[in-house]
PDB file of N, CA and C in Angstrom:
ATOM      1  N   UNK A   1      10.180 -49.332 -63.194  1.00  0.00           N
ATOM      2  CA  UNK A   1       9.984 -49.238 -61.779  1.00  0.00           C
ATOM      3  C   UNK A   1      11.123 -48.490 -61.115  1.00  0.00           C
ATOM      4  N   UNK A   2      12.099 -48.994 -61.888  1.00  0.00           N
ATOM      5  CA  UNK A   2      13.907 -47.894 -61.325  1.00  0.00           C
ATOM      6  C   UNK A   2      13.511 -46.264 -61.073  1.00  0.00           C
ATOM      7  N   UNK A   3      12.687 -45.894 -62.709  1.00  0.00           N
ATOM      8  CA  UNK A   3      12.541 -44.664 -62.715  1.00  0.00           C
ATOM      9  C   UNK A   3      11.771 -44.167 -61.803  1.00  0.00           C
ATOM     10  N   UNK A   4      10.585 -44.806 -61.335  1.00  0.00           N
ATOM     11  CA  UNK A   4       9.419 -43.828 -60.531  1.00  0.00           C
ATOM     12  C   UNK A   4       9.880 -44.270 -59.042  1.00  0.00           C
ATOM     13  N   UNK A   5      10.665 -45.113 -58.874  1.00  0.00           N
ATOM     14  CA  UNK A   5      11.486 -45.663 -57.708  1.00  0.00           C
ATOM     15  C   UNK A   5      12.326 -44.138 -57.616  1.00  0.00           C
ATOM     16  N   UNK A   6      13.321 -43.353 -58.899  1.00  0.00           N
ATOM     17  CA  UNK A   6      14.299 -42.600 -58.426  1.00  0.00           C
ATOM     18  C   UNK A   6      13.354 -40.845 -58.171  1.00  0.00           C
ATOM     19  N   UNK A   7      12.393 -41.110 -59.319  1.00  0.00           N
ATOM     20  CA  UNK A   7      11.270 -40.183 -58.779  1.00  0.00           C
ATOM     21  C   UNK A   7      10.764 -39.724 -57.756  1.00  0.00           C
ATOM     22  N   UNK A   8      10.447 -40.740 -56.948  1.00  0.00           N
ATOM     23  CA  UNK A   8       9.628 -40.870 -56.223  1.00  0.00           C
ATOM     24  C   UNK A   8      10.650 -40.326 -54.948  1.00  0.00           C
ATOM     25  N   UNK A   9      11.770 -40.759 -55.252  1.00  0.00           N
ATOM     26  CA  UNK A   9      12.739 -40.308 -53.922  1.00  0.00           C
ATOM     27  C   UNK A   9      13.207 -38.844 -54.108  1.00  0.00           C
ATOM     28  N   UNK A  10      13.346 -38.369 -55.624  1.00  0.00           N
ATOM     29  CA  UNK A  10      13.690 -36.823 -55.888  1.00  0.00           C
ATOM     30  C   UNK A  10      12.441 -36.174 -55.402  1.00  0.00           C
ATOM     31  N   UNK A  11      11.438 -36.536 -55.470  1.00  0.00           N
ATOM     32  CA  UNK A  11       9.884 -36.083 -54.894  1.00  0.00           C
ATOM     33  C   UNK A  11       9.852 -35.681 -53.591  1.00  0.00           C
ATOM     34  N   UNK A  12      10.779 -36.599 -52.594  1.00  0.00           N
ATOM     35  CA  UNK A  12      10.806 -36.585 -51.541  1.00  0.00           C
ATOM     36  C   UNK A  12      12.016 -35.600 -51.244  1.00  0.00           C
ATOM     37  N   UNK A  13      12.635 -36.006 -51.699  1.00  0.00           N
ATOM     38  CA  UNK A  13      13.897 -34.947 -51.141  1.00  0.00           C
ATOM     39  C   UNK A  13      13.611 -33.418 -51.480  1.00  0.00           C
ATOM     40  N   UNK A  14      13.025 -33.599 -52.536  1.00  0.00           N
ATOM     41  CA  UNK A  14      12.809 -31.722 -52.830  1.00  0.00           C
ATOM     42  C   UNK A  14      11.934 -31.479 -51.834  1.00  0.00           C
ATOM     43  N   UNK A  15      10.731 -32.435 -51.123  1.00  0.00           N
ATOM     44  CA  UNK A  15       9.618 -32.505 -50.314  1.00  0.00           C
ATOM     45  C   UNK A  15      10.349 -31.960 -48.928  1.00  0.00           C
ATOM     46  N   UNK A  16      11.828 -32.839 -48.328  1.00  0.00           N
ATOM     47  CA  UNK A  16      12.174 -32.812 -47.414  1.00  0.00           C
ATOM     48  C   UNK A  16      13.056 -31.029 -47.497  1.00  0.00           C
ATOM     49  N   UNK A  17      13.432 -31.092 -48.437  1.00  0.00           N
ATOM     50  CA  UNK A  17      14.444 -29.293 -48.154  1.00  0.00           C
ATOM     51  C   UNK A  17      13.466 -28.196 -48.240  1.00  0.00           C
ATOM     52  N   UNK A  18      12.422 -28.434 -49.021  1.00  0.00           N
ATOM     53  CA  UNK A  18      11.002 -27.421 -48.792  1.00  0.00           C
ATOM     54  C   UNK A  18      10.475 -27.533 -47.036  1.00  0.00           C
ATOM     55  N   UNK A  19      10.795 -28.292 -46.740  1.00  0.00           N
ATOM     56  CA  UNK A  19      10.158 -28.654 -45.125  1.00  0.00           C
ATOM     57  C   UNK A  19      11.454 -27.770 -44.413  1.00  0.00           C
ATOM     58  N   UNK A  20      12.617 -28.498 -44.258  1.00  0.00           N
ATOM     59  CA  UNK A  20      13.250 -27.949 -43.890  1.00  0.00           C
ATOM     60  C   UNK A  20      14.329 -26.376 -44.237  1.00  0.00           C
ATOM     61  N   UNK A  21      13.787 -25.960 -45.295  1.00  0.00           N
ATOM     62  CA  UNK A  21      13.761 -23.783 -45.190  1.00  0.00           C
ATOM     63  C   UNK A  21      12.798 -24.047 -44.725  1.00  0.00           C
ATOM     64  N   UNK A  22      11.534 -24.770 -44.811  1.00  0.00           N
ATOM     65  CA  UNK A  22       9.963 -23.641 -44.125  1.00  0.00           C
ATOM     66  C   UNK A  22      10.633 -23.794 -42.290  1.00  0.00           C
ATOM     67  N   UNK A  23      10.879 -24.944 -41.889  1.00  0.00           N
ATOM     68  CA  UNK A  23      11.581 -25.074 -40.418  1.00  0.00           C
ATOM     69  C   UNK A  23      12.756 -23.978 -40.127  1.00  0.00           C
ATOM     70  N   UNK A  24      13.670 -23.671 -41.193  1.00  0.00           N
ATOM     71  CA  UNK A  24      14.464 -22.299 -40.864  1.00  0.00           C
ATOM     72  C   UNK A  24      13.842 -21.280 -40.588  1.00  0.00           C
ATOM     73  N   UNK A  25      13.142 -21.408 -41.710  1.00  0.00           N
ATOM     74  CA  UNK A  25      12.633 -19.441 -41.819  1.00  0.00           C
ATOM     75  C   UNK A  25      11.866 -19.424 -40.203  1.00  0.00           C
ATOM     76  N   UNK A  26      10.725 -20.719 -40.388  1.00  0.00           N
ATOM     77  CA  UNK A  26      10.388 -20.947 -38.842  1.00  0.00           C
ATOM     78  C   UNK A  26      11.147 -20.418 -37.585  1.00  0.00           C
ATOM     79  N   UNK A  27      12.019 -20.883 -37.261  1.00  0.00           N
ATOM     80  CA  UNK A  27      13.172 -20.950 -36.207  1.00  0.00           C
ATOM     81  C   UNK A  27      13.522 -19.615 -36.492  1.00  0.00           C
ATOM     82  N   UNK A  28      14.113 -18.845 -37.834  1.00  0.00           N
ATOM     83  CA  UNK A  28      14.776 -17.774 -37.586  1.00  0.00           C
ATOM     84  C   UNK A  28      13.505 -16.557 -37.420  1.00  0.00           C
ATOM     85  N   UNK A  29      12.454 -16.917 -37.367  1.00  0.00           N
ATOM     86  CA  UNK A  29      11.387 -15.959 -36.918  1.00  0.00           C
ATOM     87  C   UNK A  29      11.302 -15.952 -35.711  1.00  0.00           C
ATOM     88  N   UNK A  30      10.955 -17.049 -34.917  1.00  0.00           N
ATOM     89  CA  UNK A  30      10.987 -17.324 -33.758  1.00  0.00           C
ATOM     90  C   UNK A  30      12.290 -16.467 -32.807  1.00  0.00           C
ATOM     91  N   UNK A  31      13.239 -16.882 -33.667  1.00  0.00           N
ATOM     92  CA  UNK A  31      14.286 -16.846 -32.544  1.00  0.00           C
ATOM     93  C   UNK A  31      14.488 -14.978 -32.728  1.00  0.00           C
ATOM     94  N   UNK A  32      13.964 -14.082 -33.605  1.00  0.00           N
ATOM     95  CA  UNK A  32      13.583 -12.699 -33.656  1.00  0.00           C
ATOM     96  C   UNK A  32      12.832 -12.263 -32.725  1.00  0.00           C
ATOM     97  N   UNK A  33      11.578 -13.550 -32.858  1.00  0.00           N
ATOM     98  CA  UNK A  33      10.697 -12.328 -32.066  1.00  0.00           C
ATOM     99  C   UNK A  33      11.259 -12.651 -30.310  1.00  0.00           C
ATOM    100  N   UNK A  34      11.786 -13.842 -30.029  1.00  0.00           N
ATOM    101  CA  UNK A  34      12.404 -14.079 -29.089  1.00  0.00           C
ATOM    102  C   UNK A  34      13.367 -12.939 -28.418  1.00  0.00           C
ATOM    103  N   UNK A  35      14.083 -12.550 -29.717  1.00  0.00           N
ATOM    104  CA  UNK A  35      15.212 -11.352 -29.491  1.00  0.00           C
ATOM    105  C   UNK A  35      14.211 -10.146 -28.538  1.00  0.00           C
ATOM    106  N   UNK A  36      13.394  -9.902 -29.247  1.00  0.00           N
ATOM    107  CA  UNK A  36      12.459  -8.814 -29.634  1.00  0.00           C
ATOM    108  C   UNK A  36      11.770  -8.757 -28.029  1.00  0.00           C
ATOM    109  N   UNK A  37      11.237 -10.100 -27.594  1.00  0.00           N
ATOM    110  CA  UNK A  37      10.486 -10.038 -26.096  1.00  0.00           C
ATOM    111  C   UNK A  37      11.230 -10.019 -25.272  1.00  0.00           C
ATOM    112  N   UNK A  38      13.005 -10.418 -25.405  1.00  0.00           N
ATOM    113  CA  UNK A  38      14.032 -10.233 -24.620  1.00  0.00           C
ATOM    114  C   UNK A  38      14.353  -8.834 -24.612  1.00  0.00           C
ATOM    115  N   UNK A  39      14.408  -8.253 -25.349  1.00  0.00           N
ATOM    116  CA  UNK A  39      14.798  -7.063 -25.519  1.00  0.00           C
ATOM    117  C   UNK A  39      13.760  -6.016 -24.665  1.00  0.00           C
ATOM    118  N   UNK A  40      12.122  -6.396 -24.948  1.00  0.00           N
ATOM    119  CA  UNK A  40      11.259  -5.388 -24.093  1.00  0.00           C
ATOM    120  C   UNK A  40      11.087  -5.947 -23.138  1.00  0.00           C
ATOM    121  N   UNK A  41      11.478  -6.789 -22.087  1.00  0.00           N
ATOM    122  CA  UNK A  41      11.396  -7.535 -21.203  1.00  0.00           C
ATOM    123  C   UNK A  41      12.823  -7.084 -20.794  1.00  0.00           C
ATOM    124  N   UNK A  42      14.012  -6.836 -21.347  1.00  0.00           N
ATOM    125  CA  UNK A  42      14.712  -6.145 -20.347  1.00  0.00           C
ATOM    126  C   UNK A  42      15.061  -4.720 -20.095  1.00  0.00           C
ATOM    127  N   UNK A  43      14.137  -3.910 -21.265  1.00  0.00           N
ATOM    128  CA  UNK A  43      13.797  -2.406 -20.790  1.00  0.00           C
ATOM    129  C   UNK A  43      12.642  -2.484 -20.218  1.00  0.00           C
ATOM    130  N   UNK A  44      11.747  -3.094 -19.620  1.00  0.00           N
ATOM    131  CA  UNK A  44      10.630  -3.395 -18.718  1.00  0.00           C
ATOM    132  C   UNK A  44      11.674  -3.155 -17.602  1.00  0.00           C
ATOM    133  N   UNK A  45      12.207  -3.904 -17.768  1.00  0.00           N
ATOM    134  CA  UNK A  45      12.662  -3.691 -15.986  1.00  0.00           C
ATOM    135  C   UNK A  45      13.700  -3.137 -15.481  1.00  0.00           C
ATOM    136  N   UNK A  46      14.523  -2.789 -16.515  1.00  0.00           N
ATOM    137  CA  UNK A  46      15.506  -1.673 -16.683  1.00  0.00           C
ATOM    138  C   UNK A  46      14.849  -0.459 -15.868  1.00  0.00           C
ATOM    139  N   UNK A  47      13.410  -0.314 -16.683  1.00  0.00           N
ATOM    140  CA  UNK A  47      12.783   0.747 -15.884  1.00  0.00           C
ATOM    141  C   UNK A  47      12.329   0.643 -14.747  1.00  0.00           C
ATOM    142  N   UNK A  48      11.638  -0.577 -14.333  1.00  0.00           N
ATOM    143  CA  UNK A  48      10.947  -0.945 -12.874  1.00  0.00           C
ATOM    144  C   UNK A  48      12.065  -0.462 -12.036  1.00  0.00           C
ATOM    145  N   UNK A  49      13.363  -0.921 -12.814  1.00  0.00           N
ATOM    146  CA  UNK A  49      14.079  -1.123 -11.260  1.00  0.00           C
ATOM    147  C   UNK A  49      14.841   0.409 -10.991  1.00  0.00           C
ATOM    148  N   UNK A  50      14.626   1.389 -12.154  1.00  0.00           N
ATOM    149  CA  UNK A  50      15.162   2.189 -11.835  1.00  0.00           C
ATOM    150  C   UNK A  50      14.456   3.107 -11.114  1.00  0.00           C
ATOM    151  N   UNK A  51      12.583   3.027 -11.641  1.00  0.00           N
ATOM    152  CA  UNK A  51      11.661   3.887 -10.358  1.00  0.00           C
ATOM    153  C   UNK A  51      11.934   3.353  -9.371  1.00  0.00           C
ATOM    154  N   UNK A  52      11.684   1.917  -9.078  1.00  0.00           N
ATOM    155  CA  UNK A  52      12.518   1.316  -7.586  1.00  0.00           C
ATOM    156  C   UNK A  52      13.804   2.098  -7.000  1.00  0.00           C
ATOM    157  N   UNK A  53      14.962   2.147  -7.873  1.00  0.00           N
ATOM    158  CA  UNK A  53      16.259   2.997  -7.154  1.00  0.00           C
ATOM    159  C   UNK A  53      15.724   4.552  -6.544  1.00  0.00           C
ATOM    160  N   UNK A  54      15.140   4.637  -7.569  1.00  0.00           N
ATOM    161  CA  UNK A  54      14.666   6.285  -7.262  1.00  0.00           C
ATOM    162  C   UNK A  54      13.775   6.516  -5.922  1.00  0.00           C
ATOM    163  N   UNK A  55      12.931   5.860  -5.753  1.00  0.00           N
ATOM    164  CA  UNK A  55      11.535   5.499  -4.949  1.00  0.00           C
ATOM    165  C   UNK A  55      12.585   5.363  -3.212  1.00  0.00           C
ATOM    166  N   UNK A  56      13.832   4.352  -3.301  1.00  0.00           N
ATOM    167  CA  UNK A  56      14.130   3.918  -2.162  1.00  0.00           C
ATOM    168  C   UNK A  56      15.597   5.459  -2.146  1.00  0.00           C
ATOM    169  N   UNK A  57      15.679   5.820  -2.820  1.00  0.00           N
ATOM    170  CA  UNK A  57      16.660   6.806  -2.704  1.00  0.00           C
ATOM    171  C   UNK A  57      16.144   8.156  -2.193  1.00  0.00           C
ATOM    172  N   UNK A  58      14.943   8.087  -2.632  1.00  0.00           N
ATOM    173  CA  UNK A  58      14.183   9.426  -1.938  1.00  0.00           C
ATOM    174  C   UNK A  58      13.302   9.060  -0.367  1.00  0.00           C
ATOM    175  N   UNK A  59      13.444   8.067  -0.433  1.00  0.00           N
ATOM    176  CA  UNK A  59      12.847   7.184   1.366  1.00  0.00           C
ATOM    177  C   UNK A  59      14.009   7.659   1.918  1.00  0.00           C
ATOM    178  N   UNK A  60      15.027   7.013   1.497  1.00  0.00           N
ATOM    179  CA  UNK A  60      16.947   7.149   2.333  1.00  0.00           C
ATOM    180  C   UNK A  60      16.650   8.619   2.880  1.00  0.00           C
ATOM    181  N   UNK A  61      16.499   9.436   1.807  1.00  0.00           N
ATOM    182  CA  UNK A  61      16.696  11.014   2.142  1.00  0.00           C
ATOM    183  C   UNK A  61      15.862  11.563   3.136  1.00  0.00           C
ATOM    184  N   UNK A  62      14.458  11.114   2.956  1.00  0.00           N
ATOM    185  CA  UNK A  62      13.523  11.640   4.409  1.00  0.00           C
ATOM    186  C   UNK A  62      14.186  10.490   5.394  1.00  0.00           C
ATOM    187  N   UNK A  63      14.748   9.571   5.285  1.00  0.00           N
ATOM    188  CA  UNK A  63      14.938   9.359   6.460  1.00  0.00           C
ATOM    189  C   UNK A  63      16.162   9.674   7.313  1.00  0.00           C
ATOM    190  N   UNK A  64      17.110  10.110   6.122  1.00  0.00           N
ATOM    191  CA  UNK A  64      18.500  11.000   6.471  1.00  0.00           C
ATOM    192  C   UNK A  64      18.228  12.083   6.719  1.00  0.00           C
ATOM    193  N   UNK A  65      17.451  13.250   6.478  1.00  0.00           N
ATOM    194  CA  UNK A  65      16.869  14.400   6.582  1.00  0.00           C
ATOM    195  C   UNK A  65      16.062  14.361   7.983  1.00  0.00           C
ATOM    196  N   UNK A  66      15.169  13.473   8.793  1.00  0.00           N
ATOM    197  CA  UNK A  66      14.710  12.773   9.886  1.00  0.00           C
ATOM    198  C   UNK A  66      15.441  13.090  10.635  1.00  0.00           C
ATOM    199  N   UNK A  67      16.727  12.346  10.288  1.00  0.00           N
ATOM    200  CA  UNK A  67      17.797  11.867  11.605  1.00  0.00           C
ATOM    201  C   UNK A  67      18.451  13.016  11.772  1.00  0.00           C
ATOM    202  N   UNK A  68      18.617  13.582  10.963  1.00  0.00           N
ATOM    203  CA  UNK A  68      19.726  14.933  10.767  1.00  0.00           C
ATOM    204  C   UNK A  68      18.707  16.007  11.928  1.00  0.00           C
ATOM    205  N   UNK A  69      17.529  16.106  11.486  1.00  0.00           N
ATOM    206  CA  UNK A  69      16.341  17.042  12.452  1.00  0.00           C
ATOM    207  C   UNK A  69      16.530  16.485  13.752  1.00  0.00           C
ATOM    208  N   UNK A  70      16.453  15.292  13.765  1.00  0.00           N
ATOM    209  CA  UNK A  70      16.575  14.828  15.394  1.00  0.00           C
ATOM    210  C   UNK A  70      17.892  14.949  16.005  1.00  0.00           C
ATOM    211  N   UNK A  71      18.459  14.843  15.377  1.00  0.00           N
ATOM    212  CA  UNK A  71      20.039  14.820  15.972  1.00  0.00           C
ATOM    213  C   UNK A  71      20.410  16.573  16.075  1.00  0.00           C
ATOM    214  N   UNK A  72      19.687  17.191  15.254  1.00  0.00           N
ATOM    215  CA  UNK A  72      19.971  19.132  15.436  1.00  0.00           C
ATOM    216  C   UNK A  72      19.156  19.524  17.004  1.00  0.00           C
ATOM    217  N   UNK A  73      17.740  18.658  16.927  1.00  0.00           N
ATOM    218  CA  UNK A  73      17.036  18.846  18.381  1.00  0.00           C
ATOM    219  C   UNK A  73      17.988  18.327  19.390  1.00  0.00           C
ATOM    220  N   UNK A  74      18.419  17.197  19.368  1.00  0.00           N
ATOM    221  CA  UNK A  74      19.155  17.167  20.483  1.00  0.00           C
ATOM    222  C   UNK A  74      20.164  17.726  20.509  1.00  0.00           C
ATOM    223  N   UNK A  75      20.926  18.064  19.769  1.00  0.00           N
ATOM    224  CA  UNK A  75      22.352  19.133  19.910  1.00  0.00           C
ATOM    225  C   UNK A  75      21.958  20.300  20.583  1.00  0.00           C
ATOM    226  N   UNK A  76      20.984  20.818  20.146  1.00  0.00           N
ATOM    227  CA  UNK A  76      19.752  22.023  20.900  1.00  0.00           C
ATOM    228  C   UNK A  76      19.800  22.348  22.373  1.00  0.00           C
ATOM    229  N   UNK A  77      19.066  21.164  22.977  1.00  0.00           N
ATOM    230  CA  UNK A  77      18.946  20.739  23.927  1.00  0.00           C
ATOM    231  C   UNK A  77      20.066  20.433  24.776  1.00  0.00           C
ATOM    232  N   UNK A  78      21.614  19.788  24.392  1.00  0.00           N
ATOM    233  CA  UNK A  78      22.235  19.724  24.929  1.00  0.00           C
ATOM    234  C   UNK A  78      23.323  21.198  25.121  1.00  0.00           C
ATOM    235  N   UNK A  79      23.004  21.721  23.881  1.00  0.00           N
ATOM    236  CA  UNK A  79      23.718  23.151  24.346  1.00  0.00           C
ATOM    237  C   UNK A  79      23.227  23.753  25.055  1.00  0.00           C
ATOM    238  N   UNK A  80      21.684  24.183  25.697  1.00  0.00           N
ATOM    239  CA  UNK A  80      20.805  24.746  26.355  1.00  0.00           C
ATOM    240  C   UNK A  80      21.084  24.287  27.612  1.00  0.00           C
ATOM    241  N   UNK A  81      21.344  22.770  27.812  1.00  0.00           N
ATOM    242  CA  UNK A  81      21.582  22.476  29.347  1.00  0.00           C
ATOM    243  C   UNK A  81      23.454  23.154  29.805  1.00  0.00           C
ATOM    244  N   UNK A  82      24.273  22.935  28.776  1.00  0.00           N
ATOM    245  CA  UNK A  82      25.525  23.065  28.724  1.00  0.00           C
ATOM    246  C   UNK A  82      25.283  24.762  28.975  1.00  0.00           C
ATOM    247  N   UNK A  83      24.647  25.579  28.474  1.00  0.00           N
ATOM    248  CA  UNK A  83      24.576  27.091  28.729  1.00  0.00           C
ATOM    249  C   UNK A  83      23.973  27.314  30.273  1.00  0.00           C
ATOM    250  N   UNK A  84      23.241  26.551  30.482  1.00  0.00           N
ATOM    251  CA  UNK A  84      22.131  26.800  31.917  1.00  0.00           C
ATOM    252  C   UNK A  84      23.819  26.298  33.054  1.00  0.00           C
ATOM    253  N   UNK A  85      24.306  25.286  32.654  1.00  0.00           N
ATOM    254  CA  UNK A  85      24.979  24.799  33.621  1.00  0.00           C
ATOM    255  C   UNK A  85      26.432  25.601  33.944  1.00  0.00           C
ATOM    256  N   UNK A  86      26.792  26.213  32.674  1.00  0.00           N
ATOM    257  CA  UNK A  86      27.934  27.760  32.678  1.00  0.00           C
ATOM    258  C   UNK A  86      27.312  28.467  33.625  1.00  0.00           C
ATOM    259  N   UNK A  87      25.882  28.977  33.383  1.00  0.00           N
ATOM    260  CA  UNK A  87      25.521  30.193  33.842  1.00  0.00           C
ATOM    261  C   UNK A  87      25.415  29.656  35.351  1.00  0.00           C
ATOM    262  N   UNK A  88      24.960  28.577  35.724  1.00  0.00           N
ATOM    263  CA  UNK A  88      25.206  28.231  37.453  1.00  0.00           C
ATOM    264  C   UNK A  88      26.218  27.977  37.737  1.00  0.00           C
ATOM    265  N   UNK A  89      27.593  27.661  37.174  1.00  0.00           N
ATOM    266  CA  UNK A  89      28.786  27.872  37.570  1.00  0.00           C
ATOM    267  C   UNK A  89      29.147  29.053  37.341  1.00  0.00           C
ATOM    268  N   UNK A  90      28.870  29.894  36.552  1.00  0.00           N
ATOM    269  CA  UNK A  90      29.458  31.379  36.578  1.00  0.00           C
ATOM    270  C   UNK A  90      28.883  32.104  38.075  1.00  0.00           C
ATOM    271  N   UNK A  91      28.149  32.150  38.202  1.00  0.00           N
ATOM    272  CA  UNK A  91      26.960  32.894  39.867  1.00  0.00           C
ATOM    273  C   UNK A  91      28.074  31.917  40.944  1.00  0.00           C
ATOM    274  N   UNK A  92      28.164  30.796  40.725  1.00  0.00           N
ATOM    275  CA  UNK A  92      28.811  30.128  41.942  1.00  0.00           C
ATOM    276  C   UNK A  92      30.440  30.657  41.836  1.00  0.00           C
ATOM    277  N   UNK A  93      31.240  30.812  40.704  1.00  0.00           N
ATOM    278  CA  UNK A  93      31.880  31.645  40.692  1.00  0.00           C
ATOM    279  C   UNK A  93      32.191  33.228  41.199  1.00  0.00           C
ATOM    280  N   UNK A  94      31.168  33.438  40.648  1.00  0.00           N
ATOM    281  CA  UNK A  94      31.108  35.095  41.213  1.00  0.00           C
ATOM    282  C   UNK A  94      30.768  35.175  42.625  1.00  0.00           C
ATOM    283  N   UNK A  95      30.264  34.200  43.274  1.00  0.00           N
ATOM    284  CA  UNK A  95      29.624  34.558  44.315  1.00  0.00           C
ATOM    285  C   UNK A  95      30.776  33.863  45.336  1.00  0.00           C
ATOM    286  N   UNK A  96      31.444  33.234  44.994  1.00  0.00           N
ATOM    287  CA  UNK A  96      32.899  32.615  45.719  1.00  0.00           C
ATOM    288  C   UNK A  96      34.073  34.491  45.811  1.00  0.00           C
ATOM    289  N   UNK A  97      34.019  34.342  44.017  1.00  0.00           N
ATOM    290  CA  UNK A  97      35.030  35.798  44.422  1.00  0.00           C
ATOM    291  C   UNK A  97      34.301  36.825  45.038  1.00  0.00           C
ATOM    292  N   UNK A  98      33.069  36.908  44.798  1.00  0.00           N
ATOM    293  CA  UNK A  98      32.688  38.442  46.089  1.00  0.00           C
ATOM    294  C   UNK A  98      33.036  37.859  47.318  1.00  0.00           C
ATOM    295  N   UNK A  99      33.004  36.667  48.105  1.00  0.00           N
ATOM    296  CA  UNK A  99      33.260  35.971  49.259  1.00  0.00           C
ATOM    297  C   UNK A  99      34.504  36.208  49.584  1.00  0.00           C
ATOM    298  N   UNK A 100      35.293  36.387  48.780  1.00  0.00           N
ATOM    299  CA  UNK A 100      36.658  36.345  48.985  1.00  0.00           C
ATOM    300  C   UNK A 100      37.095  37.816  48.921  1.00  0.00           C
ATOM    301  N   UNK A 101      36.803  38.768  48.081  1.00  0.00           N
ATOM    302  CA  UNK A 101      36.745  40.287  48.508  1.00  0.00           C
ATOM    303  C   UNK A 101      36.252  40.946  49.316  1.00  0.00           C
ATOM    304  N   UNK A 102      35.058  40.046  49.953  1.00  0.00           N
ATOM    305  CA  UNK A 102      34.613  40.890  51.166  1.00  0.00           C
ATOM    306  C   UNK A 102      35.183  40.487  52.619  1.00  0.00           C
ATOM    307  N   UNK A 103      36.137  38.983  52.594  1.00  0.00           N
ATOM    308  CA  UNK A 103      36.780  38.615  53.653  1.00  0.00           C
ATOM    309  C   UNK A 103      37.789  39.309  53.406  1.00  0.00           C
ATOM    310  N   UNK A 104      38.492  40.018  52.556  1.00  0.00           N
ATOM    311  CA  UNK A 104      40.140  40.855  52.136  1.00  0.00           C
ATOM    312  C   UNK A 104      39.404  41.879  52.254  1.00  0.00           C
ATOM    313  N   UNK A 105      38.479  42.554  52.647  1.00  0.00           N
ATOM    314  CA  UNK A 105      38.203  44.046  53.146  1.00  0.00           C
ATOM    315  C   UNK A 105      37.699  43.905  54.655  1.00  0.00           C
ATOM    316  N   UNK A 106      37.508  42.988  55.347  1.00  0.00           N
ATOM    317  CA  UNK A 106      37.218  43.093  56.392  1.00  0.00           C
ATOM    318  C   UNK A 106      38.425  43.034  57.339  1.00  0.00           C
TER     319      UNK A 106
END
């Protein structure tokens, strides 16, 4: 009874280290393909986020390019009034010094 008693437990133990490699190899598969979905799961979005950078970097630009157009129109506009307003001080000028040459000839 000793013997199939020590049997019976070598039975088991070879039973139990066959279980546990099949649980390694298990685990070290797992924890591969784990690597593996980590790995395309963070060039997934490596890429998302870089059409994202790109996508909001070319928005920035029409909208820097926008502001830049609007801000050239009004520079426009304000030189146009700044020229109109020379040219009516220049006439009010000129028309002061003819005033004043024609009172020094009279």
């Amino acid at each position: 009874m000793a013997k199939e008693a020590i049997m019976k437990i070598r039975e088991t133990e070879a039973k139990a280290e066959e279980i546990v490699a099949d649980a390694r190899k298990k685990a070290q598969a797992l924890l591969e393909e784990a690597k593996a979905n980590g790995q395309a799961l963070c060039e997934t979005a490596e890429r998302d986020a870089a059409k994202e950078r790109q996508t909001k970097i070319a928005a920035a630009q029409k909208r820097g390019e926008k502001q830049i157009a609007a801000g050239d129109a009004a520079v426009a506009l304000e030189i146009e009034e700044l020229k109109k307003d020379a040219a009516m001080k220049k006439k009010i000028a000129e028309k002061i010094v003819l005033r004043g040459l024609e009172e020094k000839c009279r």
